[in-house]
Protein backbone atom coordinates (compact mmCIF):
# COMPACT_ATOMS: atom_id res chain seq x y z
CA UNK A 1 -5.10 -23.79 6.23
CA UNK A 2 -8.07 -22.15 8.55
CA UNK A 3 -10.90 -20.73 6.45
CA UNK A 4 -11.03 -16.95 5.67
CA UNK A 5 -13.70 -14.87 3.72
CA UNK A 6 -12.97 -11.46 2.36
CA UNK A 7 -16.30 -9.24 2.77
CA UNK A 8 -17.34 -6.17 0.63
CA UNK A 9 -19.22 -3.02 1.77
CA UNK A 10 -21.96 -4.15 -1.06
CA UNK A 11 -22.28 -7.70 0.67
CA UNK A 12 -20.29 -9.33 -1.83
CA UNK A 13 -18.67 -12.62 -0.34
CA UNK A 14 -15.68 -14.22 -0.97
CA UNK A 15 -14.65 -17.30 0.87
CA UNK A 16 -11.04 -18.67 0.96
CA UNK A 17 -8.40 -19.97 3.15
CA UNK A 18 -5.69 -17.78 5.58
CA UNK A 19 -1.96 -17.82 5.36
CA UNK A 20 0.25 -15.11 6.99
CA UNK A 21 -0.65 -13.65 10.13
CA UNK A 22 -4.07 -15.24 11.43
CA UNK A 23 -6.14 -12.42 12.23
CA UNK A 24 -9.13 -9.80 10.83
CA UNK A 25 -8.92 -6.68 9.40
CA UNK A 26 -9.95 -4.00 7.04
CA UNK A 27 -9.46 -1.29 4.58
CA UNK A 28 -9.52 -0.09 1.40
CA UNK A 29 -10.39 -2.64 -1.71
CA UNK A 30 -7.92 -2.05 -4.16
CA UNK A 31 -6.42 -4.53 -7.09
CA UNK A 32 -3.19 -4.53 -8.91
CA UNK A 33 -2.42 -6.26 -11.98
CA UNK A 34 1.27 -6.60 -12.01
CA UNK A 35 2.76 -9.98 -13.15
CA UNK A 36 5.82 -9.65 -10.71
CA UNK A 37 6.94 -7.18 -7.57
CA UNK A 38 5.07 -8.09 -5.09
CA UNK A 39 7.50 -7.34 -2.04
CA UNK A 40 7.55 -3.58 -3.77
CA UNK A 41 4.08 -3.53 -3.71
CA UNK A 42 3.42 -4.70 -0.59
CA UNK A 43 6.54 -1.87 0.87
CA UNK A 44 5.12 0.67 -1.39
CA UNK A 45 4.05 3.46 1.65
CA UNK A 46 1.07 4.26 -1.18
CA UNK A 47 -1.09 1.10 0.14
CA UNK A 48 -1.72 2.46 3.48
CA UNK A 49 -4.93 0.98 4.83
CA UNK A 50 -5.57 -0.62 2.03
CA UNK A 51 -6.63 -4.29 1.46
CA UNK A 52 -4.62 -5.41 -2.10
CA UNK A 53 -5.62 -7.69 -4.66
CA UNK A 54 -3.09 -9.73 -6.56
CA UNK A 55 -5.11 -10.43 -10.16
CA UNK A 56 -1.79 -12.09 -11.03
CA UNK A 57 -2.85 -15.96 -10.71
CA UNK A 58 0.33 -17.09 -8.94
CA UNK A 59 2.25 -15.39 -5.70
CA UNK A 60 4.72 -16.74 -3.64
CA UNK A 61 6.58 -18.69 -6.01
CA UNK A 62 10.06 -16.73 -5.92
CA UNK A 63 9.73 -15.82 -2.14
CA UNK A 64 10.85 -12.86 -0.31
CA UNK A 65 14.31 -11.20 -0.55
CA UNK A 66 16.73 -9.30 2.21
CA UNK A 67 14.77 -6.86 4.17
CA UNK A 68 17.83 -5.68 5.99
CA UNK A 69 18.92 -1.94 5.72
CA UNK A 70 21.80 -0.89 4.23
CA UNK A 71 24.43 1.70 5.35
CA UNK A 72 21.69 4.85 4.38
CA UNK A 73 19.10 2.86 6.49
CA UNK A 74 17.54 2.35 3.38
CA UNK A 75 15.85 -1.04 2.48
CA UNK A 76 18.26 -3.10 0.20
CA UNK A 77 15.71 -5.06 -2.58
CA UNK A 78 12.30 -3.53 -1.34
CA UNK A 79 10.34 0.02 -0.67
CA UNK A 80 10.31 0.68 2.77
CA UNK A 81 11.07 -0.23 6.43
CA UNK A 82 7.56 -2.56 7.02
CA UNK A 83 4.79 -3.84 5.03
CA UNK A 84 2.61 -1.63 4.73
CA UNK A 85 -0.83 -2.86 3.21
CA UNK A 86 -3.67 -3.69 5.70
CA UNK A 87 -3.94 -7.37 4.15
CA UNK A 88 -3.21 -9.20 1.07
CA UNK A 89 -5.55 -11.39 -1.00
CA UNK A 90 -4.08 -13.92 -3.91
CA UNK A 91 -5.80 -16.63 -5.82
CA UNK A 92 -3.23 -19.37 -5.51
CA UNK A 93 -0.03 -18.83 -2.86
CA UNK A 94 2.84 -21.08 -3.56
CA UNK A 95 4.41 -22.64 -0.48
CA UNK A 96 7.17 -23.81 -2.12
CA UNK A 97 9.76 -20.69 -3.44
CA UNK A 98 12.92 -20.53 -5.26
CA UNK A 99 15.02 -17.43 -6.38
CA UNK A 100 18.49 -16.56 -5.96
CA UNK A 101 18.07 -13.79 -3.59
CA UNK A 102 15.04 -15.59 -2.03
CA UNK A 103 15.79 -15.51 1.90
CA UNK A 104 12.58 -16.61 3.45
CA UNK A 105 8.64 -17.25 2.29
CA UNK A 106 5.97 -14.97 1.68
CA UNK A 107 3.99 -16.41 4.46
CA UNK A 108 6.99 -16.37 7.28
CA UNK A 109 7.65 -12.42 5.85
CA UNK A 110 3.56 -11.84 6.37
CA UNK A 111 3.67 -13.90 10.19
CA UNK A 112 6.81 -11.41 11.17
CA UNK A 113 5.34 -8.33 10.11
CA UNK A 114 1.47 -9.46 11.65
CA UNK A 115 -0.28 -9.08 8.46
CA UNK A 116 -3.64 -11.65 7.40
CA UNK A 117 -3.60 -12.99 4.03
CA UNK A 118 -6.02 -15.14 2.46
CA UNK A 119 -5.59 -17.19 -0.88
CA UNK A 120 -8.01 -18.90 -3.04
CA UNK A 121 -10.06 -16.44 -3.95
CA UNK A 122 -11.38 -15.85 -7.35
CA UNK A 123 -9.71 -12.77 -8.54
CA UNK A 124 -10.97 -12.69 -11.69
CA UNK A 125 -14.67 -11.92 -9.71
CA UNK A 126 -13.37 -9.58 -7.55
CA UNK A 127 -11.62 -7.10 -10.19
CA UNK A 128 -14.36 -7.19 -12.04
CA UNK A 129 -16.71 -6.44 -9.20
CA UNK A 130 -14.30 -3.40 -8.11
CA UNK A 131 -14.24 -2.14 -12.12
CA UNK A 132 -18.02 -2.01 -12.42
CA UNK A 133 -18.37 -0.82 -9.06
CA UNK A 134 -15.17 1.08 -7.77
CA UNK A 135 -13.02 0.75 -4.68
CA UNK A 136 -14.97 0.32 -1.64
CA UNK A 137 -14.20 -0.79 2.51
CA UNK A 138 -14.01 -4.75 3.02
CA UNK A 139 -12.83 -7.04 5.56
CA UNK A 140 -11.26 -10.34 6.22
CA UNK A 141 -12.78 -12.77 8.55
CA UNK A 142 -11.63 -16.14 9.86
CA UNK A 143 -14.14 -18.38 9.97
CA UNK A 144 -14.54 -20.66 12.93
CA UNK A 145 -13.62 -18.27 15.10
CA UNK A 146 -15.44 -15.47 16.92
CA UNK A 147 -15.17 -12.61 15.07
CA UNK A 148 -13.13 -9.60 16.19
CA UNK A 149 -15.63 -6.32 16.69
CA UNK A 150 -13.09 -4.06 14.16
CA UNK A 151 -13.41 -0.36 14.44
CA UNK A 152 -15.11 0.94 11.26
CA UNK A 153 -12.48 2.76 9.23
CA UNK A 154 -13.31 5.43 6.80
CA UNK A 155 -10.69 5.40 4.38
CA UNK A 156 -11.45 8.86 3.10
CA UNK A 157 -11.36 11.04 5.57
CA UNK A 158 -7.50 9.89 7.20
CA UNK A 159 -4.39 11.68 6.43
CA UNK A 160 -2.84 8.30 5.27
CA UNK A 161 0.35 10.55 4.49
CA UNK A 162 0.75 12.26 7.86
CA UNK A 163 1.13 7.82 8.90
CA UNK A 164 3.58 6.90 6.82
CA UNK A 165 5.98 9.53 6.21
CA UNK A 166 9.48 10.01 7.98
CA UNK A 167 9.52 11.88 11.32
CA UNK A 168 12.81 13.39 11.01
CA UNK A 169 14.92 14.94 8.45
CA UNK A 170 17.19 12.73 7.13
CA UNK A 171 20.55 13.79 4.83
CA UNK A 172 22.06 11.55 2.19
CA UNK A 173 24.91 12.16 -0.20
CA UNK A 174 25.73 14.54 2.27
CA UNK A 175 27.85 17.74 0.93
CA UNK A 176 28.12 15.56 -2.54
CA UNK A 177 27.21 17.80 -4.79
CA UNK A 178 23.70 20.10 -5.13
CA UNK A 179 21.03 19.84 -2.65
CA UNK A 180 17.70 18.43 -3.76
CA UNK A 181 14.93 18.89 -0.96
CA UNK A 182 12.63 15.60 -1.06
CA UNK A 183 9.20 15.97 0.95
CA UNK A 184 8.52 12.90 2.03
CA UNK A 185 4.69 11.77 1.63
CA UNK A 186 5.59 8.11 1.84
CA UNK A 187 8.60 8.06 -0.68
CA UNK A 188 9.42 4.80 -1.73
CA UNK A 189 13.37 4.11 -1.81
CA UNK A 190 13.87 3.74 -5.29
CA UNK A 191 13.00 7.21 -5.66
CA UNK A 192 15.93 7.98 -2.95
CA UNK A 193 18.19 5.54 -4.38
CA UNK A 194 17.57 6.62 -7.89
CA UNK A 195 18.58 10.43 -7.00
CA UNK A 196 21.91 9.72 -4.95
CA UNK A 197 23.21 7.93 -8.45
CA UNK A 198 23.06 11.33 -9.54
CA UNK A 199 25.11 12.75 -7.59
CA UNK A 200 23.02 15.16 -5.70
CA UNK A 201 22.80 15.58 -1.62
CA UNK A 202 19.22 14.38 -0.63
CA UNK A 203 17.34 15.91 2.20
CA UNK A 204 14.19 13.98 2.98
CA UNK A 205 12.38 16.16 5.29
CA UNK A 206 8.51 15.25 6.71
CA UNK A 207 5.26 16.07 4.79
CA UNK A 208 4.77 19.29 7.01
CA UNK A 209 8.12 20.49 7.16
CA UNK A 210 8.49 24.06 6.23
CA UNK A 211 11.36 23.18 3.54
CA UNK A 212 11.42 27.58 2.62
CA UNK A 213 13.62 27.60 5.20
CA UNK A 214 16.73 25.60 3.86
CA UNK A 215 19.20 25.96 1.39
CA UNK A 216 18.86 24.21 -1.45
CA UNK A 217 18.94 23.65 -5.31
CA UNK A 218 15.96 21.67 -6.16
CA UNK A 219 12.72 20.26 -5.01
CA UNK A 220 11.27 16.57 -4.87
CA UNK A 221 7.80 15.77 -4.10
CA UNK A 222 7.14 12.17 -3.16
CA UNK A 223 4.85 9.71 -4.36
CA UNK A 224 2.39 8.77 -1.17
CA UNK A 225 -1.28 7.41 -0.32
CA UNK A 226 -4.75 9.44 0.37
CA UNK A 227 -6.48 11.97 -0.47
CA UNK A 228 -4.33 15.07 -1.56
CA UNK A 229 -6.74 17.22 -0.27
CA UNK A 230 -5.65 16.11 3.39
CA UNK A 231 -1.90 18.44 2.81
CA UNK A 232 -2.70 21.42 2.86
CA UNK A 233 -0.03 22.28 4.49
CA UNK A 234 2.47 20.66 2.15
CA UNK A 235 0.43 22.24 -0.60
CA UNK A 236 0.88 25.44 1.07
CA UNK A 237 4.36 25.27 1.66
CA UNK A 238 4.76 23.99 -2.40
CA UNK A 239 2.92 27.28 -3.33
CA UNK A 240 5.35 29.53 -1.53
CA UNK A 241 7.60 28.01 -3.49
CA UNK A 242 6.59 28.58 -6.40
CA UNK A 243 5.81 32.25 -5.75
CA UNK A 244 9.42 33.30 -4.65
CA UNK A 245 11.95 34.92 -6.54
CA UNK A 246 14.24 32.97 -7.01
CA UNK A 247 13.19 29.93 -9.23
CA UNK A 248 14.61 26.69 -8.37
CA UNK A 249 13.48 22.77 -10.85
CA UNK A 250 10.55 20.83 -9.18
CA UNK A 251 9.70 17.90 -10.13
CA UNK A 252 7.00 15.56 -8.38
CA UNK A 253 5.96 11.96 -8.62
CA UNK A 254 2.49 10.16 -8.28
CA UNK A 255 0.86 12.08 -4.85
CA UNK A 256 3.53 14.48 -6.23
CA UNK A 257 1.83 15.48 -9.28
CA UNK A 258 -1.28 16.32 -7.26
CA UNK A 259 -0.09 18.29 -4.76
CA UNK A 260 1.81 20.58 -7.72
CA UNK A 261 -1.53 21.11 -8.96
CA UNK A 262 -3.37 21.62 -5.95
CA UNK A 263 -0.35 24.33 -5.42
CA UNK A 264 -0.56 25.68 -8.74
CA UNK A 265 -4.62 26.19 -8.29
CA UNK A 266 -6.03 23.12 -10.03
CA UNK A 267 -8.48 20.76 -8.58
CA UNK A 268 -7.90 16.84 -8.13
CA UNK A 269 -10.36 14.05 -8.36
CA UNK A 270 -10.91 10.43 -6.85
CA UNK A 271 -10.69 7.36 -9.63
CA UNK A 272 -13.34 5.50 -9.72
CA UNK A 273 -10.80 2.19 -9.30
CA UNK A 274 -7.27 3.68 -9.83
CA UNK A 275 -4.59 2.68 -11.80
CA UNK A 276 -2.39 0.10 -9.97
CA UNK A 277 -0.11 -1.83 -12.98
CA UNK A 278 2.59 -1.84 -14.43
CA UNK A 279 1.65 -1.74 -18.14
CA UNK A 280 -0.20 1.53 -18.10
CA UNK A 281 0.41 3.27 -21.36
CA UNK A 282 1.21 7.24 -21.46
CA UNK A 283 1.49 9.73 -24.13
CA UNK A 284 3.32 12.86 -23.72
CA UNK A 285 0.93 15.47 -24.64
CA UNK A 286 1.64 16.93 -28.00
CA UNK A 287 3.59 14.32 -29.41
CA UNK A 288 3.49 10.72 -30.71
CA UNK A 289 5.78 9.67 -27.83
CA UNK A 290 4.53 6.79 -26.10
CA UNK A 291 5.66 4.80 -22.69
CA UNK A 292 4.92 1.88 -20.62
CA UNK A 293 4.34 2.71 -17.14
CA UNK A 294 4.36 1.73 -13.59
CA UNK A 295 1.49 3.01 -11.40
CA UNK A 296 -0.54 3.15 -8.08
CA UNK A 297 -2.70 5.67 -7.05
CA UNK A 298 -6.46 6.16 -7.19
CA UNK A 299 -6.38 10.47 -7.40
CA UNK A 300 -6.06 12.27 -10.50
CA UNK A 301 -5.54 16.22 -11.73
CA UNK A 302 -8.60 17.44 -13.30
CA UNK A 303 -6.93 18.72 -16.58
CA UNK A 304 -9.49 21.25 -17.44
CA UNK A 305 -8.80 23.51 -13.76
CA UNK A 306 -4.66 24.06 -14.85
CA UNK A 307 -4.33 27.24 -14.76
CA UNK A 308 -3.38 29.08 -18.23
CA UNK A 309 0.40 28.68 -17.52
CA UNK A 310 0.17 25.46 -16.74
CA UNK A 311 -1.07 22.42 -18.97
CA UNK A 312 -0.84 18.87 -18.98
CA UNK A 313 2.61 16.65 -19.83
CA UNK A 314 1.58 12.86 -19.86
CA UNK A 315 -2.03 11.49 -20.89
CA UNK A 316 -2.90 8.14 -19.87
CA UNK A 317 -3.73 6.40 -22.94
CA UNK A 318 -6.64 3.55 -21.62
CA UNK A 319 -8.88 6.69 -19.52
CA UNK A 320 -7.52 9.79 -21.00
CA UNK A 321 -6.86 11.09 -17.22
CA UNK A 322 -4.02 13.38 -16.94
CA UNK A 323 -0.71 11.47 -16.18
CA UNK A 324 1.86 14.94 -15.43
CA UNK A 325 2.20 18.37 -15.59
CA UNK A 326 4.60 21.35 -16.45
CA UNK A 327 4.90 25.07 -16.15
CA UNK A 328 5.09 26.59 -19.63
CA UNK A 329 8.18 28.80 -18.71
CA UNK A 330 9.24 27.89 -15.09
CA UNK A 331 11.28 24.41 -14.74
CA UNK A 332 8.41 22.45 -12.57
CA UNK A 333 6.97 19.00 -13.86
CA UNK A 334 5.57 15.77 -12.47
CA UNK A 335 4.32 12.66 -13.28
CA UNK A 336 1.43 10.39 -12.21
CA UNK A 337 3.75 7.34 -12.35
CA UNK A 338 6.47 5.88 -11.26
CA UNK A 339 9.84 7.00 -13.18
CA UNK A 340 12.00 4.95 -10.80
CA UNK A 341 9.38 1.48 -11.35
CA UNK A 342 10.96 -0.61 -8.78
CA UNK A 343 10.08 -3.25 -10.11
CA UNK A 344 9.61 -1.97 -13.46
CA UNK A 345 9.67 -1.02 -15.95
CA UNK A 346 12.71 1.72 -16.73
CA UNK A 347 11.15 3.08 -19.65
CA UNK A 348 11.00 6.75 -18.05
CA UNK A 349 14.55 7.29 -15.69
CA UNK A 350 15.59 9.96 -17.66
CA UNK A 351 12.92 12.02 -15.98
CA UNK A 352 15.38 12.07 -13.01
CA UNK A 353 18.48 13.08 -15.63
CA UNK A 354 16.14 15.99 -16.85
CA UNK A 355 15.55 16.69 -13.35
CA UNK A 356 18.95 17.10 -12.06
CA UNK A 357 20.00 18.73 -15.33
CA UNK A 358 17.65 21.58 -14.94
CA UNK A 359 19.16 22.46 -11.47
């Protein structure tokens, strides 16, 4: 294995060894601390130029699944089309996989779709380096080498959203039953999948799509990556929603939840490292009601700027940061996480029964 070293903005150095695609890069910083999933992760349209941390000791042992598409054009086993993280960093990568819907190695996957990894890091220093001192810009070099002159990447100030999301709108379920509008801000297919179980026509439209102008029963807003601040235009478009006569369910999801809010007149916030798990416990505000769930995304509602006819629906239990929201009379919600989890955990589907109840 040729010698790689992952390099933080602060000058923190981290040397190691490259697998995957041999190359340099860089992005974000971010860590995740999920035991399992990591060809979700990796798919999950959220991680857009960002470099992800593995604190989970051992990747690679249970390989890569199907990546094919199925008769939707919609990923069989994993989140998206492509990989979509600007690099991956592990502390031990297993060469040797077995699972029984295994169909090639992490490394071949990472080769085909041109991404650098590099393994033997110590995680353990790293997390701890990006909990003290938040996220921040770093870059993988391969040693030996002459090293690539990268162009230096703000993170902040992109429209990761306006990258990833569909170009086209896209029907499925057609004429099955009611019509949910889902604005796609990098959706992950889960959240598609788990709405055509229920037996509702999907129409995925782009992040700038002015969706006022169909027909339809119910609106979805999409998990995605960024800043929130960066759709305005979807926010826009979500406020003129909210303001017309007739009143139709809303629910969002993870980017979702923020751009409700940003629509509804509240302000949002960057974490200072995010919440990127899938243990994080929530508490539905008011009650004793507690869940375990899956998360990634380093934005956040500022509670305290709902306005009066709003008010918070999930608390994170760890940071107290608001995990959802809900109109007090009108049928909108959201929530921070992930109520689909793929992978895991189920703990809050029903969201999308409530959801397609209400419409």
């Amino acid at each position: 294995m040729r010698e790689a070293r992952l390099i933080l903005d602060d000058g923190s150095r981290f040397d190691g060894f490259s697998f995957g695609y041999e190359d340099e890069t860089m992005g974000e910083v971010v860590f995740n601390t999920a035991m399992t999933g990591y060809p979700e992760s990796l798919t999950d349209p959220s991680y857009a130029g960002q470099i992800l941390v593995l604190t989970y000791p051992l990747i690679g042992n249970y390989g890569v699944p199907d990546t094919t598409l199925d008769s939707n054009q919609l990923p069989l086993f994993i989140e998206s089309d492509r990989i979509h993280v600007k690099a991956l960093v592990t502390a031990n990568y297993s060469e040797a996989y077995s699972h029984w819907n295994a169909k090639e190695s992490l490394d071949a996957w990472l080769k085909r779709e041109k991404i650098p990894a590099i393994t033997g890091i110590d995680t353990r220093r790293l997390t701890k380096i990006l909990r003290e001192r938040g996220v921040m810009m770093g870059r993988i070099c391969l040693c030996q080498a002459t090293s690539k002159s990268l162009e230096q990447i703000d993170y902040g100030a992109i429209n990761w959203v306006k990258c990833v999301s569909c170009q086209n709108v896209t029907h499925y379920n057609k004429e099955k039953g009611k019509r949910v509008v889902l604005v796609d801000c990098g959706v992950k297919a889960n959240i598609i999948r788990c709405l055509m179980r229920r037996n509702v026509e999907v129409i995925r439209v782009p992040w700038d799509y002015d969706f006022n102008l169909l027909d339809f029963d119910g609106l979805f807003l999409s998990n995605g990556p960024g800043d929130p601040e960066h759709c305005k235009v979807t926010v826009e478009h979500i406020r003129r929603f909210l303001k017309s006569d007739k009143v139709r369910p809303c629910m969002g999801i993870c980017l979702g939840n923020q751009l409700l809010a940003l629509a509804a007149g509240a302000k949002t916030y960057k974490l200072k490292y995010g919440h990127r798990s899938h243990n994080q416990p929530v508490r539905r505000v008011g009650a004793t009601q507690c869940f375990i769930t899956s998360q990634n995304h380093g934005f956040a509602v500022d509670d305290t700027t709902l306005p009066a006819d709003w008010e918070p629906l999930f608390q994170n239990m760890n940071d107290g940061s608001n995990e959802g929201i809900r109109h007090k009379t009108h049928p909108w919600f959201s929530a921070q996480f992930h109520p689909e989890a793929c992978s895991g955990p189920t703990d809050t589907e029903w969201m999308f029964d409530e959801f397609v109840n209400m419409i």
